[in-house]
Protein backbone atom coordinates (compact mmCIF):
# COMPACT_ATOMS: atom_id res chain seq x y z
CA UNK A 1 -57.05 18.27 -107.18
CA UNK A 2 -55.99 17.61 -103.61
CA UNK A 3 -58.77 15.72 -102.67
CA UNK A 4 -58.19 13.48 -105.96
CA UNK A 5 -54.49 13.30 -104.75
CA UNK A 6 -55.83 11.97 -101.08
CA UNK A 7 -58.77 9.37 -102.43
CA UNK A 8 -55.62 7.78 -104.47
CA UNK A 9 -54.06 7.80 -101.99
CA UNK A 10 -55.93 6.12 -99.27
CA UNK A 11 -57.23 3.57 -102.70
CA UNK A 12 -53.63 2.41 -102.88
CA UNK A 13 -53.20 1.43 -99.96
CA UNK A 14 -55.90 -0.70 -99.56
CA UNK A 15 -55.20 -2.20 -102.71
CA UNK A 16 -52.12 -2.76 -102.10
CA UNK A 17 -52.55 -4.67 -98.45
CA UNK A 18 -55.07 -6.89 -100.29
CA UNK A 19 -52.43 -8.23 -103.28
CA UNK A 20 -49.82 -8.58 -100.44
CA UNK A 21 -52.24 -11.06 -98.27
CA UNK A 22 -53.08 -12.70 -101.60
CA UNK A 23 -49.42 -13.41 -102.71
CA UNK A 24 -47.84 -15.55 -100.35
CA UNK A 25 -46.09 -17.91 -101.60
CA UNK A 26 -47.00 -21.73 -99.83
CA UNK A 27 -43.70 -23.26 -100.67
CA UNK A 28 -42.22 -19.75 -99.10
CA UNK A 29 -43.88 -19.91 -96.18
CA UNK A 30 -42.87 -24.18 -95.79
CA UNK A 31 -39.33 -23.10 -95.96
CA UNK A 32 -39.69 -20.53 -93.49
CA UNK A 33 -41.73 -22.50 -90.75
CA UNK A 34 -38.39 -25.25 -90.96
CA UNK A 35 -36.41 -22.84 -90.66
CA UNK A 36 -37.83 -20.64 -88.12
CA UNK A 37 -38.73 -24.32 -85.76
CA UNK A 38 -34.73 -24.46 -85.52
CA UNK A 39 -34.24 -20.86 -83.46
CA UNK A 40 -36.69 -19.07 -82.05
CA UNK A 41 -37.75 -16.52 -79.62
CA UNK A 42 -40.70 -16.30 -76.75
CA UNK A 43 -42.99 -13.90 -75.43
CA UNK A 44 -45.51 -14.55 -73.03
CA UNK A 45 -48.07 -12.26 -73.45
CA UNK A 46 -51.26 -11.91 -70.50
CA UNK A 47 -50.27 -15.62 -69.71
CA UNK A 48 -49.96 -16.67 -73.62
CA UNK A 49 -46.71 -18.21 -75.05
CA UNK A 50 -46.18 -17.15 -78.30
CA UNK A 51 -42.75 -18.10 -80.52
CA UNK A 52 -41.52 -16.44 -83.22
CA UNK A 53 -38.77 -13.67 -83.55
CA UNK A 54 -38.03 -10.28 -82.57
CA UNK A 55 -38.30 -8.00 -85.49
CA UNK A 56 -38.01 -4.36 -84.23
CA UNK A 57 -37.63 -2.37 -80.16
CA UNK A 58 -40.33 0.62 -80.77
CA UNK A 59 -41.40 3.54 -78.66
CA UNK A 60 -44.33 1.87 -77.14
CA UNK A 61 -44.60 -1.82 -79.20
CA UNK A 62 -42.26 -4.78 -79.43
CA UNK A 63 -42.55 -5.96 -83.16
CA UNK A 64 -43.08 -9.42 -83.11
CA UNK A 65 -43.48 -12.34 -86.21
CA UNK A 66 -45.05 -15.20 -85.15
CA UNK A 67 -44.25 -18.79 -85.93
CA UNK A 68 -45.44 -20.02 -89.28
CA UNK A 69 -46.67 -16.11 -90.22
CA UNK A 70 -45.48 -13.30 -92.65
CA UNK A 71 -47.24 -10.42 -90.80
CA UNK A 72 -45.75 -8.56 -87.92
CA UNK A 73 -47.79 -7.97 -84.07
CA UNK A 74 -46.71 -5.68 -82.24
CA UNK A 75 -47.19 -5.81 -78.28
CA UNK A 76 -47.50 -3.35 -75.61
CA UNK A 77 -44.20 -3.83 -73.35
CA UNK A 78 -47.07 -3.10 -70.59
CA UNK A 79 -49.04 -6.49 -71.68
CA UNK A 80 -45.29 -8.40 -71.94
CA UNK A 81 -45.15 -11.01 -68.77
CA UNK A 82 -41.60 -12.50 -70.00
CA UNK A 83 -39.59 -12.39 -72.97
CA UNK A 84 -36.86 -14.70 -73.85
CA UNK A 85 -34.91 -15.33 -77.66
CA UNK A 86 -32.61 -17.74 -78.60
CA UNK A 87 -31.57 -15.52 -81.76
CA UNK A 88 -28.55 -13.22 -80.93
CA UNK A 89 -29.57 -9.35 -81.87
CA UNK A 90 -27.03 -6.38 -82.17
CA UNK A 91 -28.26 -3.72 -80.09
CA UNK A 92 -27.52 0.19 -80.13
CA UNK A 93 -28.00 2.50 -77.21
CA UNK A 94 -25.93 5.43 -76.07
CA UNK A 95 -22.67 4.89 -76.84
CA UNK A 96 -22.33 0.97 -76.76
CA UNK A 97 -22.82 -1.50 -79.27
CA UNK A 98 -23.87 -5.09 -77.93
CA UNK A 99 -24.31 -8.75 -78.87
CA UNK A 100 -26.57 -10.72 -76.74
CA UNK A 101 -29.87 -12.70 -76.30
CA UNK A 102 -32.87 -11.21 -74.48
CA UNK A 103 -33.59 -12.71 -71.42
CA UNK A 104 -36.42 -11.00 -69.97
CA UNK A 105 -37.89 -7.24 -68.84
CA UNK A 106 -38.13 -5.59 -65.74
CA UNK A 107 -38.86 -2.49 -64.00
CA UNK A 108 -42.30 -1.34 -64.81
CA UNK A 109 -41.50 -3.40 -68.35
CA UNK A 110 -38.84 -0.19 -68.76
CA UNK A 111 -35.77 -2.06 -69.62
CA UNK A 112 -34.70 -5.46 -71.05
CA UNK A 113 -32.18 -7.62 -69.64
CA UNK A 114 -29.54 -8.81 -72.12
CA UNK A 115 -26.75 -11.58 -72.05
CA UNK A 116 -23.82 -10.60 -73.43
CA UNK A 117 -21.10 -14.05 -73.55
CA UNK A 118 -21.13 -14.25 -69.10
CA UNK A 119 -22.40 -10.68 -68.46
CA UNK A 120 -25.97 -9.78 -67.63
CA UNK A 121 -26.74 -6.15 -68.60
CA UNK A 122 -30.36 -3.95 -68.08
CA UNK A 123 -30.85 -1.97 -70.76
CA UNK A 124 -33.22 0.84 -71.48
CA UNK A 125 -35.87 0.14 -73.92
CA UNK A 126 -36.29 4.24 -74.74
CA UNK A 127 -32.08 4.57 -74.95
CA UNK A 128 -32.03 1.81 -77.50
CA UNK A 129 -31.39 3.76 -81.13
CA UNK A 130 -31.36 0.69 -83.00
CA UNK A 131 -31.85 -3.71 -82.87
CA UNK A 132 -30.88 -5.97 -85.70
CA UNK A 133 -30.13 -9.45 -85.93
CA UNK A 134 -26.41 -10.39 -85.61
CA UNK A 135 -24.84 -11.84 -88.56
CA UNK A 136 -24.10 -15.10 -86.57
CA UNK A 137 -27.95 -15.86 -87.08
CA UNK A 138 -28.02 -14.20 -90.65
CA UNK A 139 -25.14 -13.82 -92.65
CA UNK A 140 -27.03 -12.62 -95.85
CA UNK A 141 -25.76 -9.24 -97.59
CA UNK A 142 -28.22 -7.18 -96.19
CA UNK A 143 -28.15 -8.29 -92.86
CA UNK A 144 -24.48 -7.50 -92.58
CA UNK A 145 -25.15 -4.22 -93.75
CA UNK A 146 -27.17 -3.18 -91.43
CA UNK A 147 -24.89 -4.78 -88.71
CA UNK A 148 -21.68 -2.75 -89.79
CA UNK A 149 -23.75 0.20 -90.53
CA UNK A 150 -26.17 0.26 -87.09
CA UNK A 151 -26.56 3.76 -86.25
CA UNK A 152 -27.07 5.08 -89.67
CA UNK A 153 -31.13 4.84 -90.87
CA UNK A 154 -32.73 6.83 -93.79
CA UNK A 155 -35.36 6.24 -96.73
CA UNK A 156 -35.34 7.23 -100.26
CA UNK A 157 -38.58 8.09 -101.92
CA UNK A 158 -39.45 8.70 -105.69
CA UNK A 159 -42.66 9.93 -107.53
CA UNK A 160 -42.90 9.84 -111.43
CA UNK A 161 -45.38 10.98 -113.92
CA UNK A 162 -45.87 10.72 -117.88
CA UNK A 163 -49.04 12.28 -119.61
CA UNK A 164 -48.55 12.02 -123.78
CA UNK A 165 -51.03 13.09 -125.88
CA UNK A 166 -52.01 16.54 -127.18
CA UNK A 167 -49.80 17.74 -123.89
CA UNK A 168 -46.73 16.09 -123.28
CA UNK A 169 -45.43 16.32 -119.63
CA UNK A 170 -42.87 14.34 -117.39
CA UNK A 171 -42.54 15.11 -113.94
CA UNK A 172 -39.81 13.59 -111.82
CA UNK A 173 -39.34 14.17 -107.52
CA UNK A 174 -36.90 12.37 -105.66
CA UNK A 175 -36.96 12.50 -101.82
CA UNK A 176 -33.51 11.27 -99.78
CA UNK A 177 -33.33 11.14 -96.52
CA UNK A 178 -29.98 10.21 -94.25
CA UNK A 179 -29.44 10.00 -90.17
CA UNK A 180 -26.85 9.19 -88.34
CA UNK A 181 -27.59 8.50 -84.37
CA UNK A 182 -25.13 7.73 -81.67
CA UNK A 183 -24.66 8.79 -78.17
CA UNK A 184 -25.51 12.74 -78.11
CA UNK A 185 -24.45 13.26 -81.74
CA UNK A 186 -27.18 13.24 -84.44
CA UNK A 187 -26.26 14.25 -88.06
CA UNK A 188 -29.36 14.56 -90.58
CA UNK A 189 -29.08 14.77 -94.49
CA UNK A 190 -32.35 16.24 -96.59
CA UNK A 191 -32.16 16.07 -100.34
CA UNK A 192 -35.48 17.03 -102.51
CA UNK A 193 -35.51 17.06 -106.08
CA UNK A 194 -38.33 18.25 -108.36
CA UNK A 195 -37.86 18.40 -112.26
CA UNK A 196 -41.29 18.82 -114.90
CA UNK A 197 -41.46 19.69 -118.57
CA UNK A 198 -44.78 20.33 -120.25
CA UNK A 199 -44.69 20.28 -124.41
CA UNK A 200 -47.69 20.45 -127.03
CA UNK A 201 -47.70 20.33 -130.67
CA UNK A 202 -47.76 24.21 -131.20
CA UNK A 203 -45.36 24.93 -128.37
CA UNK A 204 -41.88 24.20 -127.70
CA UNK A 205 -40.65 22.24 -124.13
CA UNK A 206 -41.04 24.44 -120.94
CA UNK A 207 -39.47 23.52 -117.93
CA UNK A 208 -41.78 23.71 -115.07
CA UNK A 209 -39.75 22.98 -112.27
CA UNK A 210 -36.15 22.34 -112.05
CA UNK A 211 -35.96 22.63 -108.31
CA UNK A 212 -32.70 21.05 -106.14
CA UNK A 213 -32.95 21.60 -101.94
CA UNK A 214 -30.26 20.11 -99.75
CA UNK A 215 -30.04 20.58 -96.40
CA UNK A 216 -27.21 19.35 -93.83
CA UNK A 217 -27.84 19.25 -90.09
CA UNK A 218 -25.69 18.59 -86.84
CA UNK A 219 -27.10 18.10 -83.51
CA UNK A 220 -25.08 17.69 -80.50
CA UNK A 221 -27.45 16.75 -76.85
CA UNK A 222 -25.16 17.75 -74.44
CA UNK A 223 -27.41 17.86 -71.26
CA UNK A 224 -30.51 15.82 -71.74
CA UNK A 225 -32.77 16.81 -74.49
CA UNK A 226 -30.99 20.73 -74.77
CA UNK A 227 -28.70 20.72 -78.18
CA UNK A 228 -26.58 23.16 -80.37
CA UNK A 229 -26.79 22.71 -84.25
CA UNK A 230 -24.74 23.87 -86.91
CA UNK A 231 -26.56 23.59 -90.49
CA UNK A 232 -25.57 24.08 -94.15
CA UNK A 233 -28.84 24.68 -96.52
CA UNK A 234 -28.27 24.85 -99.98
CA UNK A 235 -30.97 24.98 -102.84
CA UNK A 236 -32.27 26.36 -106.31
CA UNK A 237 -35.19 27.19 -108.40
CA UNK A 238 -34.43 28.04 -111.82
CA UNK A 239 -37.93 28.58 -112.85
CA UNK A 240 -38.19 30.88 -109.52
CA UNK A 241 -35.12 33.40 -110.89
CA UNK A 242 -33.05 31.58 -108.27
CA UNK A 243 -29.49 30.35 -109.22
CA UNK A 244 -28.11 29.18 -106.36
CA UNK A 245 -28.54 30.12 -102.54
CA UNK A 246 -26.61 29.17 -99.51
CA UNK A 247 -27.58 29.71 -95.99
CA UNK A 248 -25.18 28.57 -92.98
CA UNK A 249 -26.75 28.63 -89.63
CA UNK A 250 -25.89 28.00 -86.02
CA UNK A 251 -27.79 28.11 -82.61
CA UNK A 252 -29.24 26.53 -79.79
CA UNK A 253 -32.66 24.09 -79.32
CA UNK A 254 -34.23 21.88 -77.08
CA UNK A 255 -36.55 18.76 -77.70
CA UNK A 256 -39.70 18.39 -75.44
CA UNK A 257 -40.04 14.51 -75.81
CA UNK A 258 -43.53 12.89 -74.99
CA UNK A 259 -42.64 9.50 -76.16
CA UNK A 260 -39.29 8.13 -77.76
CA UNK A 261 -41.15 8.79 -81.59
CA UNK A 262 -43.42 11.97 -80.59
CA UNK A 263 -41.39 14.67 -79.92
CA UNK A 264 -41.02 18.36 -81.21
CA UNK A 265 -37.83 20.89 -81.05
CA UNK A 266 -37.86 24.43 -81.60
CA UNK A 267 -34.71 26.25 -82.25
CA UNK A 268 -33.07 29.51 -82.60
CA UNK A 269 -29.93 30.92 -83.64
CA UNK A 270 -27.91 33.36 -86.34
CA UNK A 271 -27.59 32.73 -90.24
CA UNK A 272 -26.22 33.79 -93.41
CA UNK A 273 -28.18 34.33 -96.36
CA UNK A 274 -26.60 34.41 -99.95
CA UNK A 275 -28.96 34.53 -103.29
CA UNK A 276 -28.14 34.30 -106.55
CA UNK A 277 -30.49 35.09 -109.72
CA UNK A 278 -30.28 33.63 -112.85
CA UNK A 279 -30.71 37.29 -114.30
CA UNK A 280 -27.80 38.62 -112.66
CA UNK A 281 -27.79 42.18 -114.66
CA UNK A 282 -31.97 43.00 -113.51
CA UNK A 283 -31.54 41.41 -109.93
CA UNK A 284 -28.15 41.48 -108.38
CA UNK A 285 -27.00 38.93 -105.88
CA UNK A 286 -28.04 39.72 -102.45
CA UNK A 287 -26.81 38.63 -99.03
CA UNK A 288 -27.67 39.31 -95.47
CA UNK A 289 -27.60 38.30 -91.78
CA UNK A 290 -30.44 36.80 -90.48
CA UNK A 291 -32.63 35.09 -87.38
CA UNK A 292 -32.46 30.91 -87.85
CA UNK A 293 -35.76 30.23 -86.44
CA UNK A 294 -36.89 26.49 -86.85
CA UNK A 295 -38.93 23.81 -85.79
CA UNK A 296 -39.40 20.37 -86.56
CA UNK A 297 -41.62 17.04 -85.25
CA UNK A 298 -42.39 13.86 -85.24
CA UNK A 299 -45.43 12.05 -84.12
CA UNK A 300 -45.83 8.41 -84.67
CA UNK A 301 -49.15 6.05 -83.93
CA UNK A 302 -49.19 2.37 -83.93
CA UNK A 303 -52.09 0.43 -84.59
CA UNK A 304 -54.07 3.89 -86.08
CA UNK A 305 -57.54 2.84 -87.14
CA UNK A 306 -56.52 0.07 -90.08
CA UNK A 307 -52.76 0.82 -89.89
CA UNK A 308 -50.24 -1.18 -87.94
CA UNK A 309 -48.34 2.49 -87.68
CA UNK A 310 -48.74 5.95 -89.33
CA UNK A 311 -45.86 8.83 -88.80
CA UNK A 312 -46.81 12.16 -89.02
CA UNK A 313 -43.53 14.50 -89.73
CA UNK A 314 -42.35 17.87 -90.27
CA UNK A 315 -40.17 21.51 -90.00
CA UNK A 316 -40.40 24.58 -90.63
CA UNK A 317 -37.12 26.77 -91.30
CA UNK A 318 -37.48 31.25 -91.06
CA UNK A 319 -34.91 33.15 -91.97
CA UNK A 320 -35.72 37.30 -91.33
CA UNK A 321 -32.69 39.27 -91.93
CA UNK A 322 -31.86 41.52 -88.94
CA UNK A 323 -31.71 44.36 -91.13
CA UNK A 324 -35.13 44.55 -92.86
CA UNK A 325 -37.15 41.87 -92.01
CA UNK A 326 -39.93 43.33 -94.39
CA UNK A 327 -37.80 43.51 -97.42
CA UNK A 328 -35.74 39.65 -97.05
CA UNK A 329 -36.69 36.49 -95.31
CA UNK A 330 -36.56 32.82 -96.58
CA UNK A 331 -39.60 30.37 -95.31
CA UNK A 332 -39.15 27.09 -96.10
CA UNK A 333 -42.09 24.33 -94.60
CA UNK A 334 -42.63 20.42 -94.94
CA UNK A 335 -45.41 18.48 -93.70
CA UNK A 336 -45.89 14.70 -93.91
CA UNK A 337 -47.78 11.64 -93.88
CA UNK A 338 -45.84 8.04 -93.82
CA UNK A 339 -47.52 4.54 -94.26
CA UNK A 340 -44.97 1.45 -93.60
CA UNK A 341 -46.69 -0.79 -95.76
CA UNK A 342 -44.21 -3.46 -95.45
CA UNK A 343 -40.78 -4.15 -93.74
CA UNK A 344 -38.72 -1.83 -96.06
CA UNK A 345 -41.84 0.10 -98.36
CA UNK A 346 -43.74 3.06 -97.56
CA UNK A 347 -45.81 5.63 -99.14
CA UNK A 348 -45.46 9.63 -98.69
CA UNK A 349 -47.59 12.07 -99.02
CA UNK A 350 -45.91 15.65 -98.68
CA UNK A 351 -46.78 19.03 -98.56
CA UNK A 352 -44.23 21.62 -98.94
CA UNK A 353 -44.25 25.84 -98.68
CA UNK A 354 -41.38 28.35 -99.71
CA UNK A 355 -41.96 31.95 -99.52
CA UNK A 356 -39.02 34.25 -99.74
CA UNK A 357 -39.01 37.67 -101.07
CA UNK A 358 -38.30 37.03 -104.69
CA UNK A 359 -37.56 40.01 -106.41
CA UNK A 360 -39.20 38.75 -109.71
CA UNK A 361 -42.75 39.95 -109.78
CA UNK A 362 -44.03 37.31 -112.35
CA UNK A 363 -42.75 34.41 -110.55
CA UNK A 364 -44.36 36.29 -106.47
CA UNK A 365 -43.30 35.29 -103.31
CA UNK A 366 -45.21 31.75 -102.48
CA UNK A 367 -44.83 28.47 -104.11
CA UNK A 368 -46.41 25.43 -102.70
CA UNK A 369 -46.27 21.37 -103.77
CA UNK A 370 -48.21 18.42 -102.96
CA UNK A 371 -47.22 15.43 -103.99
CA UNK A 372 -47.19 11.33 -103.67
CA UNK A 373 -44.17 9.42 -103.11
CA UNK A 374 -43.26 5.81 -102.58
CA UNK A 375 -40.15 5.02 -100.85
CA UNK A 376 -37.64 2.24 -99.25
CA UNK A 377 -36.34 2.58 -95.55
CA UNK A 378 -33.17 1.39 -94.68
């Protein structure tokens, strides 16, 4: 089943990169080439002048459209000689928001220098959380959006399935995903949702899954890359015995950062574990104090074998309880595979683990999901 998951996978993607090169739209791309010969930006690249505009400041790649193109490049800040835009961009880093034109890099092709009205500032190219277009140069809707809203990024994801026939089954998963960046503060918001019914002529509806997992996170970096957290997790499993389960945490982590999208943070700290069951008479609630043991990463290639960028994410959350680690603990894991197939569209495919010592023999310990999921970053 997994490997039929994975051939789909990879089948839709290629699929889908061939309709997009075959769908461009000539009277589109006339309107754009006017527009863009008004304002435009230059890089000079090994000696090459190239015009277009600035579309994105990644870890190790400046995204780049060229002139009279829809596709993105994306160029090593190493292989950058100069760099110079007459567009205006609305740039994020540390604790300042700026307006201002690029005027060139410097430094071992580290930072950018940026005019702001008179003022010439250097900038960091790894402090820089987030670049957007002012609205000056593009007033539409979503462009002033993203101006009022720069620090906050996330994606939402959906999967759906129907199968009618002799067995009737829907299946529903929504994945939401929320950060907020600024400075030393970092707040993250994780919503899953799973829901399936199965029916057939001779037996009534079952629900599968009915499955809700939210999880809040605060990180404060206050010396370098060594943070405290403070995190709400909230979830249930009907179909599992679980009604509703709550587990506030609090500790201390630190982020060994390779590159500004390859990092991974371990962390440790206290908890609270409350369960409910939905059979409240055969398993009474239960509640406990426990280890927060976590970890979570991020590793992000550009330009991976046919790809212009794959991210490959993930955590893992362990909750022992002090008392009798044995007898009650809460795993929770989630590993990832992105593909940006356009500016805003991506496809997911996730693999999540729980194991927690359910007191339900029927319904055991473990419980794991793959699944496909196409989403829209913001």
């Amino acid at each position: 089943m997994y490997r039929t998951i994975i051939k789909l996978f990879f089948l839709f993607l290629i699929g889908t990169n061939m309709l997009h090169a075959s769908q461009e739209d000539p009277l589109k791309l006339e309107i754009e080439r006017a527009e863009d010969a008004k304002v435009k930006d230059r890089i000079v690249v090994h000696g090459m002048v190239l015009y277009g505009k600035v579309i994105d400041i990644g870890q190790e790649k400046l995204s780049f459209r060229l002139l009279y193109s829809t596709g993105v490049s994306r160029f090593s800040y190493k292989d950058i000689d100069a760099i110079s835009t007459q567009y205006s961009y609305h740039i994020s880093f540390k604790r300042m928001d700026i307006v201002g034109r690029i005027e060139g890099i410097e430094d071992n092709k580290e930072y950018l220098k940026v005019r702001e009205g008179n003022d010439l500032r250097t900038i960091k190219i790894s402090d820089i959380d987030n670049l957007v277009i002012s609205v000056n140069d593009d007033p539409s809707l979503e462009n002033i959006i993203r101006n009022k809203l720069p620090h906050i990024s996330g994606d939402i994801n959906f999967g759906l399935e129907r199968e009618s026939g002799s067995n009737q089954k829907n299946t529903t998963n929504v994945l939401f995903n929320l950060n907020y960046k600024k400075a030393e503060h970092e707040v993250k918001l994780y919503v899953d949702y799973e829901f399936e019914t199965t029916e057939t002529a001779t037996t009534p509806k079952v629900e599968n899954k009915d499955e809700l997992v939210g999880i809040v996170t605060y990180r404060n970096y206050f010396k370098n890359n060594l943070y405290w957290f403070g995190s709400l997790a909230a979830d249930y499993d009907r179909p599992r015995q679980i009604q509703n389960r709550t587990i506030p945490a609090a500790g201390f982590g630190y982020r060994y950062r390779f590159k500004k999208e390859r990092w991974i943070e371990p962390s440790l700290g206290l908890a609270y574990a409350r369960t409910r069951y939905v059979d409240e008479m055969l398993y009474p609630e239960k509640k406990y104090a426990a280890a927060a043991i976590g970890l979570s990463g991020k590793f992000q290639a550009d330009d991976f074998m046919y790809l212009n960028s794959i991210i490959f994410d993930g955590f893992l959350m362990y909750y022992p309880s002090l008392k009798a680690p044995d007898e009650d603990w809460i795993f929770r894991a989630n590993a990832g595979i992105t593909i940006p197939l356009f500016e805003f569209f991506s496809v997911k495919l996730i693999y999540t683990m729980t194991n927690d010592s359910n007191p339900d023999p029927a319904v055991g310990n473990n419980k794991t999901t793959t699944k496909l999921l196409f989403g829209f970053d913001f």
